[in-house]
N, C-alpha and C. Protein backbone atom coordinates (compact mmCIF):
# COMPACT_ATOMS: atom_id res chain seq x y z
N UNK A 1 -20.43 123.33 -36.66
CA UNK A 1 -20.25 122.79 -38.01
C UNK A 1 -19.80 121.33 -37.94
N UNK A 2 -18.64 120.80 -37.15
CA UNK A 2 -18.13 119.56 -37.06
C UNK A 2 -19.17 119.00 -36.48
N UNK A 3 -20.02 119.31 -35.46
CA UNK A 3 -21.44 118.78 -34.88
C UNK A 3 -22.52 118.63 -35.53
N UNK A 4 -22.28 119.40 -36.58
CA UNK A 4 -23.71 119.14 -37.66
C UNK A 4 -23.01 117.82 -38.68
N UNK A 5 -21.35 118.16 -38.95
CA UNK A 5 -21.11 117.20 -39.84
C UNK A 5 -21.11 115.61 -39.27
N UNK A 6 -21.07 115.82 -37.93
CA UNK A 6 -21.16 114.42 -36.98
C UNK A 6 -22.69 113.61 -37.47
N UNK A 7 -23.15 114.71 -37.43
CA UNK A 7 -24.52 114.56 -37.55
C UNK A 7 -24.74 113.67 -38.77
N UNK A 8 -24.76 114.65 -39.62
CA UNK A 8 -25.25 114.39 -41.07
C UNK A 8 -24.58 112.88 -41.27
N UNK A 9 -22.99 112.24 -40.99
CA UNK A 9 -22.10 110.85 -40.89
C UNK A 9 -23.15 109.97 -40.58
N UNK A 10 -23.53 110.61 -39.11
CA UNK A 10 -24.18 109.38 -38.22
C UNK A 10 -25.55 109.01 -39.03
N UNK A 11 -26.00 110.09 -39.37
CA UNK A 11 -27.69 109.79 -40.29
C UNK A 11 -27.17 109.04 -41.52
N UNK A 12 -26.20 109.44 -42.07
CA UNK A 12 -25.48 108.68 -43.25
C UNK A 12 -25.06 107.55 -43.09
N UNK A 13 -24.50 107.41 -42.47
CA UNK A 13 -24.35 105.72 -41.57
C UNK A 13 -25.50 104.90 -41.34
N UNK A 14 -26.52 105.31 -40.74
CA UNK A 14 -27.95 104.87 -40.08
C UNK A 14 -28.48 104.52 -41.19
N UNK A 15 -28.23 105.44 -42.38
CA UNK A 15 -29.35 105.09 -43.46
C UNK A 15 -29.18 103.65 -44.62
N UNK A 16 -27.34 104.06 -44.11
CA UNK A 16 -26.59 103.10 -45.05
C UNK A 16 -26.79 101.69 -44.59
N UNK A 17 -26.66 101.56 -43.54
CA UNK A 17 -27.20 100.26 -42.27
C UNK A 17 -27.98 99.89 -42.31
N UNK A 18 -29.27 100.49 -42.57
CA UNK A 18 -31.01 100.28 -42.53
C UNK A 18 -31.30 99.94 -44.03
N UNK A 19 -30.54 100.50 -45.35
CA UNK A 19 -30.74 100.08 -46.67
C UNK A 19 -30.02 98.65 -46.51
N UNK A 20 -28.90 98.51 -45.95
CA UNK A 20 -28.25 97.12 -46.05
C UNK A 20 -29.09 95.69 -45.09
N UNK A 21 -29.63 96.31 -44.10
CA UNK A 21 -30.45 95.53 -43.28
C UNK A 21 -31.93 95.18 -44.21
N UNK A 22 -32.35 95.88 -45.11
CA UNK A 22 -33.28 95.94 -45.73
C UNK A 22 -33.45 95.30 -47.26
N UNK A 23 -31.84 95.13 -47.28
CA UNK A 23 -31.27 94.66 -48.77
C UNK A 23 -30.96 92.85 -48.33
N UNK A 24 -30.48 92.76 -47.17
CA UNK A 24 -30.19 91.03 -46.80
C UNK A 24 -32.22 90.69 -46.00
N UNK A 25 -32.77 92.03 -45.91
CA UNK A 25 -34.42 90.82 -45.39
C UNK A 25 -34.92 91.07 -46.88
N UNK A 26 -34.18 91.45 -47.62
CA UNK A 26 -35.33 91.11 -49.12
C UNK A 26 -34.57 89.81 -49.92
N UNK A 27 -33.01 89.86 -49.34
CA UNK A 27 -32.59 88.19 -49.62
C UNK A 27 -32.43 87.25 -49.56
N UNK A 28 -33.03 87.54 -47.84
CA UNK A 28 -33.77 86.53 -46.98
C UNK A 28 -35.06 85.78 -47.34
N UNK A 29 -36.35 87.43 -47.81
CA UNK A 29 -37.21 86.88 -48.01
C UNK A 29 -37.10 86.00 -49.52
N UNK A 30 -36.84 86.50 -50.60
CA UNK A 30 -36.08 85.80 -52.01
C UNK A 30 -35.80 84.33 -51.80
N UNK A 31 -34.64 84.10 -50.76
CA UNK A 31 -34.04 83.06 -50.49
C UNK A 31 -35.52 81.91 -50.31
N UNK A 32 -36.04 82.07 -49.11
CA UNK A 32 -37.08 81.20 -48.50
C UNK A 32 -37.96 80.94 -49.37
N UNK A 33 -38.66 82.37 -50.20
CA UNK A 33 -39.37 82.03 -51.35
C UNK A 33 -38.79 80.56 -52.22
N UNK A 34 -37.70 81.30 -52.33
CA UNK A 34 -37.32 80.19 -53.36
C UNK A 34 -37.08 79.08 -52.68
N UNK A 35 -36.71 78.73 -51.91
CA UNK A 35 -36.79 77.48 -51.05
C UNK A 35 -38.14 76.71 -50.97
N UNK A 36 -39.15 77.57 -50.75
CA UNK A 36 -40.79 77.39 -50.96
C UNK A 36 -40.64 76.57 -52.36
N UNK A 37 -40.59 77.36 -52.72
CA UNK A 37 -40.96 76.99 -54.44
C UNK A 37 -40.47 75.51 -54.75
N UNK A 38 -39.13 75.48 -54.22
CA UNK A 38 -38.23 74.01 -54.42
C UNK A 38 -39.06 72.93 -54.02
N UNK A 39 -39.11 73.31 -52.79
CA UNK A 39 -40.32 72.43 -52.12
C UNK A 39 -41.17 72.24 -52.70
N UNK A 40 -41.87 72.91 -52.83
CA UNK A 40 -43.47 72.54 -53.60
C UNK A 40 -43.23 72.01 -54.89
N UNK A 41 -42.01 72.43 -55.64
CA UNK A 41 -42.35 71.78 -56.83
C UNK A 41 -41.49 69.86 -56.78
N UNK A 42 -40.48 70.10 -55.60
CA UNK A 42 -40.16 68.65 -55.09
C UNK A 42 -41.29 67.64 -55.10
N UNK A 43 -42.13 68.54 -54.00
CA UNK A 43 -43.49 67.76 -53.73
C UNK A 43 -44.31 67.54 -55.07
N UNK A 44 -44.36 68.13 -55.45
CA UNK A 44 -45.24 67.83 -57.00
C UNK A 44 -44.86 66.50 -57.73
N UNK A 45 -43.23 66.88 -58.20
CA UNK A 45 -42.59 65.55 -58.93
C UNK A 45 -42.98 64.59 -57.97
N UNK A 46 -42.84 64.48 -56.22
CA UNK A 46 -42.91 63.43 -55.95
C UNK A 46 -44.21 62.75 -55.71
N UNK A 47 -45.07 63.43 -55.96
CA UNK A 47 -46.67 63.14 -55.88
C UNK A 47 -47.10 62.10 -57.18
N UNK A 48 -46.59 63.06 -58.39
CA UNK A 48 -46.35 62.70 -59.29
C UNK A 48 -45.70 61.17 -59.75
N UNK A 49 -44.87 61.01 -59.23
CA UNK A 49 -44.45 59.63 -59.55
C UNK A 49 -45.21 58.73 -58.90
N UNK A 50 -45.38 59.18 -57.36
CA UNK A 50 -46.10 58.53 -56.73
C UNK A 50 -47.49 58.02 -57.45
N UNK A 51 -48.29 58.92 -58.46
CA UNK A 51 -49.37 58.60 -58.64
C UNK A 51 -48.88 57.14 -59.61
N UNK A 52 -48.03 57.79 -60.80
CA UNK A 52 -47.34 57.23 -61.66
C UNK A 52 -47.52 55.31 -61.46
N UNK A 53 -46.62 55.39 -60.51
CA UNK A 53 -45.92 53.94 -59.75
C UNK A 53 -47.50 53.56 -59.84
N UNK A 54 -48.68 54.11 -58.55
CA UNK A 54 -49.87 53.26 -58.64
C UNK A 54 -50.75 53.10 -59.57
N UNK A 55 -50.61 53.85 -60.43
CA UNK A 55 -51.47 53.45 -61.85
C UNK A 55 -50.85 52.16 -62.70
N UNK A 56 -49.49 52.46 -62.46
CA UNK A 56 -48.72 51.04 -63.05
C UNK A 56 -49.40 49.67 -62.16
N UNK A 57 -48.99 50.21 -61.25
CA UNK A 57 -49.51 49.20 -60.06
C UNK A 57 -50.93 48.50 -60.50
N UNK A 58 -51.48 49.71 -60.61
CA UNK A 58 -52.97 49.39 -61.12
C UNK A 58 -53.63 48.46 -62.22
N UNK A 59 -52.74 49.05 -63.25
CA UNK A 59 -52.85 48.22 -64.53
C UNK A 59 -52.02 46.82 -64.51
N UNK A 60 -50.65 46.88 -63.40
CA UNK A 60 -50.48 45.25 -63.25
C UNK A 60 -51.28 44.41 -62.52
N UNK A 61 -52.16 44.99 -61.57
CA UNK A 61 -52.79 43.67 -61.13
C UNK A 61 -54.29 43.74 -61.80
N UNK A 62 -54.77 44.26 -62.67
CA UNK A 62 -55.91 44.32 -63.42
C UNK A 62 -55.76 43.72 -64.70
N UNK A 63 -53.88 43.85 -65.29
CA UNK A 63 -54.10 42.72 -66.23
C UNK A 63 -54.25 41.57 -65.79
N UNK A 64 -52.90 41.22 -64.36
CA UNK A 64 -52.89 39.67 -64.11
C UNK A 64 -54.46 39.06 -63.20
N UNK A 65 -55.23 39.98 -63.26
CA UNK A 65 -56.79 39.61 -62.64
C UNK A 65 -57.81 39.23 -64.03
N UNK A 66 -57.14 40.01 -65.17
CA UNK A 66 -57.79 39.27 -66.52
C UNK A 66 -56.94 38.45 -67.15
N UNK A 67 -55.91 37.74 -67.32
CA UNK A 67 -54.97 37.08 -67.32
C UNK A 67 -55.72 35.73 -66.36
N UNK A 68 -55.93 35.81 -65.40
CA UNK A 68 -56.25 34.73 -64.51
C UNK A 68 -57.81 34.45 -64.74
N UNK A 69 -58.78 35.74 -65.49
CA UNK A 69 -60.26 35.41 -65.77
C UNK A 69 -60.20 34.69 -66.69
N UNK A 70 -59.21 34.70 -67.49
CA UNK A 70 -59.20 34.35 -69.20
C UNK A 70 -58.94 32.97 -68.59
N UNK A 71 -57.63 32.37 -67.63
CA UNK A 71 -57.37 31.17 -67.38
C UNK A 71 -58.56 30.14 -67.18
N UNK A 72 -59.09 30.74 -66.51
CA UNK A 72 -59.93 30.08 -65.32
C UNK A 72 -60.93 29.66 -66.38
N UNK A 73 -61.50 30.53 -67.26
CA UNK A 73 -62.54 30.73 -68.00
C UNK A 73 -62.37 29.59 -69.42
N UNK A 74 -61.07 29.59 -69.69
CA UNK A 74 -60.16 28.72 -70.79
C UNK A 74 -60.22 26.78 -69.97
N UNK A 75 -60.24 27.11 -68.70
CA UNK A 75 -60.51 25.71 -68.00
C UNK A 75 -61.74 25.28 -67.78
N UNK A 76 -62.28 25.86 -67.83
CA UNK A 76 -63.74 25.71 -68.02
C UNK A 76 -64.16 25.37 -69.28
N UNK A 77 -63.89 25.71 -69.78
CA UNK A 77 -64.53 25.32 -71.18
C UNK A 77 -63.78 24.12 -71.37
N UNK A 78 -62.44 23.62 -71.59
CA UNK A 78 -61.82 22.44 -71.59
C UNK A 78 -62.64 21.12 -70.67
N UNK A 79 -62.71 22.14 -69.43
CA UNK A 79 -63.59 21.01 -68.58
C UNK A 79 -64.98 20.89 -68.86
N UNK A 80 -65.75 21.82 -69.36
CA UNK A 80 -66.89 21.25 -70.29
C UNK A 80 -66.53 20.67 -71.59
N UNK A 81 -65.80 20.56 -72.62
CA UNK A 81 -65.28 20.02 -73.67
C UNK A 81 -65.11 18.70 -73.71
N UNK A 82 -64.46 18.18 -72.12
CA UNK A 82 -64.00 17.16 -71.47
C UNK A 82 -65.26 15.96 -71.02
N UNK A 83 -66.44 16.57 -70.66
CA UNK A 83 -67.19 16.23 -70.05
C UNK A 83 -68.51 15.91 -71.10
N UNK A 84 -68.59 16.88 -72.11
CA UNK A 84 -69.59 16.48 -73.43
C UNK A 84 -68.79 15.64 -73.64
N UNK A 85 -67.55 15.55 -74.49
CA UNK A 85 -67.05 14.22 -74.58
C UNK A 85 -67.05 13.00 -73.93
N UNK A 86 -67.12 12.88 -72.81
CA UNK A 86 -67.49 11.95 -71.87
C UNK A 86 -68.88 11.18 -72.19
N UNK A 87 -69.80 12.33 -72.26
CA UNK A 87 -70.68 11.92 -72.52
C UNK A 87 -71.12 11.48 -73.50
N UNK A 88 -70.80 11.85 -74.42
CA UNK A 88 -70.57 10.95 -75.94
C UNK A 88 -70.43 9.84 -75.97
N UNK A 89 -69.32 9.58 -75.61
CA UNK A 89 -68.53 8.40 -75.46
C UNK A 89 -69.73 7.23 -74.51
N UNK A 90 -70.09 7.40 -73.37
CA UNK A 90 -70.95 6.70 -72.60
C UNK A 90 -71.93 6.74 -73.23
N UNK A 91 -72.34 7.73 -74.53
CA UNK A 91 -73.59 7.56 -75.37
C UNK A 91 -73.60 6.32 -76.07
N UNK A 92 -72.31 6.50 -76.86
CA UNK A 92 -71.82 5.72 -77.90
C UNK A 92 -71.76 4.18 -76.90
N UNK A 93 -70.72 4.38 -75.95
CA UNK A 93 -70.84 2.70 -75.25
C UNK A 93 -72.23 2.17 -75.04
N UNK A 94 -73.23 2.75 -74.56
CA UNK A 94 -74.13 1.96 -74.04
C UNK A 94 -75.40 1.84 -75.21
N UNK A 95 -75.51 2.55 -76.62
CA UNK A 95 -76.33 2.11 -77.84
C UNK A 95 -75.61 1.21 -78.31
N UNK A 96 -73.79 1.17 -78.15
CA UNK A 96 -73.30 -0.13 -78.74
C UNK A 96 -73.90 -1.82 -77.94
N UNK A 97 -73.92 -1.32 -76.69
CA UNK A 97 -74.55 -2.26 -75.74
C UNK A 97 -75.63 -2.74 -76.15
N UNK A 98 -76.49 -2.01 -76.34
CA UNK A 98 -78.29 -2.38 -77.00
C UNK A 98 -78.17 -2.96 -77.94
N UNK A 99 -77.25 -2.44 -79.23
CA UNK A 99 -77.28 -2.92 -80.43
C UNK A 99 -76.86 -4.69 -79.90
N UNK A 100 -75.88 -4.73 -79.21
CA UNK A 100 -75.00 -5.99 -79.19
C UNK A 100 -76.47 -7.13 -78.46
N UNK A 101 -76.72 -6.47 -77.71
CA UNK A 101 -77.71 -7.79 -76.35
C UNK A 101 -79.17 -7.30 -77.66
N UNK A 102 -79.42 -6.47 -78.33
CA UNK A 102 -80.60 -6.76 -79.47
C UNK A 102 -80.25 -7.77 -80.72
N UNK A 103 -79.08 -7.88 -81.16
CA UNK A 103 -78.28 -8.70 -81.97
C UNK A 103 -78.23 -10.18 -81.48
N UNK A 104 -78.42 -10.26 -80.10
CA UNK A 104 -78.25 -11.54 -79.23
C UNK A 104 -79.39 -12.08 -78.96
N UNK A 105 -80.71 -11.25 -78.57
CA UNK A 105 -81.64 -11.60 -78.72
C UNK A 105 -82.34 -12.36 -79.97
N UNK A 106 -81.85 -11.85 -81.01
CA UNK A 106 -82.26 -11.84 -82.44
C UNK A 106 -81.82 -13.47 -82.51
N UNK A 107 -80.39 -13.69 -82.66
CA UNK A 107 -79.55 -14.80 -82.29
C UNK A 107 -80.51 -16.15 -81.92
N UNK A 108 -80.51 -15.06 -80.38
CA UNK A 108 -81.06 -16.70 -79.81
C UNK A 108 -82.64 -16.80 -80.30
N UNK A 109 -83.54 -15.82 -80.62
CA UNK A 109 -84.98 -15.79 -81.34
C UNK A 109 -85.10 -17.09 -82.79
N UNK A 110 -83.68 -16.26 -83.50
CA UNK A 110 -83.35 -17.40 -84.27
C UNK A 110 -83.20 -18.54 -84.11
N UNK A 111 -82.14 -18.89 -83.26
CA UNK A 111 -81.92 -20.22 -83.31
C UNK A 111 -82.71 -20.99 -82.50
N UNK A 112 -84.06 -20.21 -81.73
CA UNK A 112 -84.72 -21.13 -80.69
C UNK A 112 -85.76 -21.43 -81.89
N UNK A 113 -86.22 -20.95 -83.30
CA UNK A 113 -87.08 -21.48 -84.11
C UNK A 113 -86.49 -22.47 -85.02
N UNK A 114 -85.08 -22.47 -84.92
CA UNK A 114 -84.71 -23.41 -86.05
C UNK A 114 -84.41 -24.74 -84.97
N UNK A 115 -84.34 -24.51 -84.15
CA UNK A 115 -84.28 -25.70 -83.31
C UNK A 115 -86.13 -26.71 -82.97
N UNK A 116 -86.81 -25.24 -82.52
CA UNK A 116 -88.30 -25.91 -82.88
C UNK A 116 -88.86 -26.22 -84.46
N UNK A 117 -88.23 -25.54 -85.35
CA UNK A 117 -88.32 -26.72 -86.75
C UNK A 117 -87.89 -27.54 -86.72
N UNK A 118 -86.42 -27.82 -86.64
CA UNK A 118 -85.98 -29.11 -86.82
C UNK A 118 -86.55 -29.46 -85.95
N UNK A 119 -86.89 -29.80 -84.08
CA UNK A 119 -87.87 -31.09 -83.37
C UNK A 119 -89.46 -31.16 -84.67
N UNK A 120 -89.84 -30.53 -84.46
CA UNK A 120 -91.05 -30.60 -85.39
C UNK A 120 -90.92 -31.23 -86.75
N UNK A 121 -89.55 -30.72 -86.91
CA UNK A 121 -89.16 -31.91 -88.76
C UNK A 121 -88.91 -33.50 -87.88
N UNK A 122 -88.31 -33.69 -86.76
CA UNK A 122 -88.06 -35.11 -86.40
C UNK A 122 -89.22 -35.65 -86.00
N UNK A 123 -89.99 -34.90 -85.14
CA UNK A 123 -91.46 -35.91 -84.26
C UNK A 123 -92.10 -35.72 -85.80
N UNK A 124 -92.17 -35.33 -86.78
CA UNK A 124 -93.16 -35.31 -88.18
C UNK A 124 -92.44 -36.94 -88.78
N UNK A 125 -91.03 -36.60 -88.95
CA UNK A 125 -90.50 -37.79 -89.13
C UNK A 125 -90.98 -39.10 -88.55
N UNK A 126 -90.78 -38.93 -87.10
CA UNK A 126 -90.93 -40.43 -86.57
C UNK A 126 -92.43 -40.96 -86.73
N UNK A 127 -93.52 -39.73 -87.17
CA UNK A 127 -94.67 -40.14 -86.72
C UNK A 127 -95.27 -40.72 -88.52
N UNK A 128 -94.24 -40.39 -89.59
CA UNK A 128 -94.54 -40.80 -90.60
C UNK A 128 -93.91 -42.43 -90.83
N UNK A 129 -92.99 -42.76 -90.00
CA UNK A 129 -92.51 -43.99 -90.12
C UNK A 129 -93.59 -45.00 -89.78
């Protein structure tokens, strides 16, 4: 009887041992799970920002790359603006030029006939004396 009750302790013991051994690997496995999980969802947020940061990234150097098209593009046109004007201007100087040396021509056209009238009024003169 005390040999059977030894018994029945020791199986009672064994079983109690093997539920408790069986109760810390299911809070083991729990534990790690959840450790998993931390992780992965760590990794997520940090993927996440990560993408975050380079899209910012992205959109800052894609504005300051249109920012700098617009510049470039804004100097250009100034420097053509600059340059029709130029040319204007060298339009304007050199018809003022023509006008001036056609005005001079005219001038001296003129005054080389009033000079051959008047000889022609004097040799008419002397030849009527």
């Amino acid at each position: 009887e005390a040999a059977k009750k030894a018994e029945e302790e020791r199986l009672a013991k064994e079983a109690a041992q093997k539920a408790e051994e069986e109760r810390l690997q299911r809070e083991k496995a729990e534990a790690e799970r959840k450790a998993e999980e931390e992780r992965l969802q760590r990794e997520k947020i940090e993927a996440e920002r990560k993408a975050e940061e380079e899209r910012v990234a992205r959109e800052a150097e894609e504005a300051a790359k249109k920012a700098e098209e617009e510049r470039l593009a804004k100097e250009a046109a100034q420097k053509a603006e600059e340059e029709r004007l130029q040319r204007e201007k060298a339009e304007a100087e050199r018809k003022a030029e023509e006008e001036r040396l056609q005005r001079e021509k005219i001038e001296a056209e003129r005054k080389a006939e009033e000079e051959r009238v008047a000889r022609e009024a004097e040799e008419a003169a002397k030849k009527a004396e």
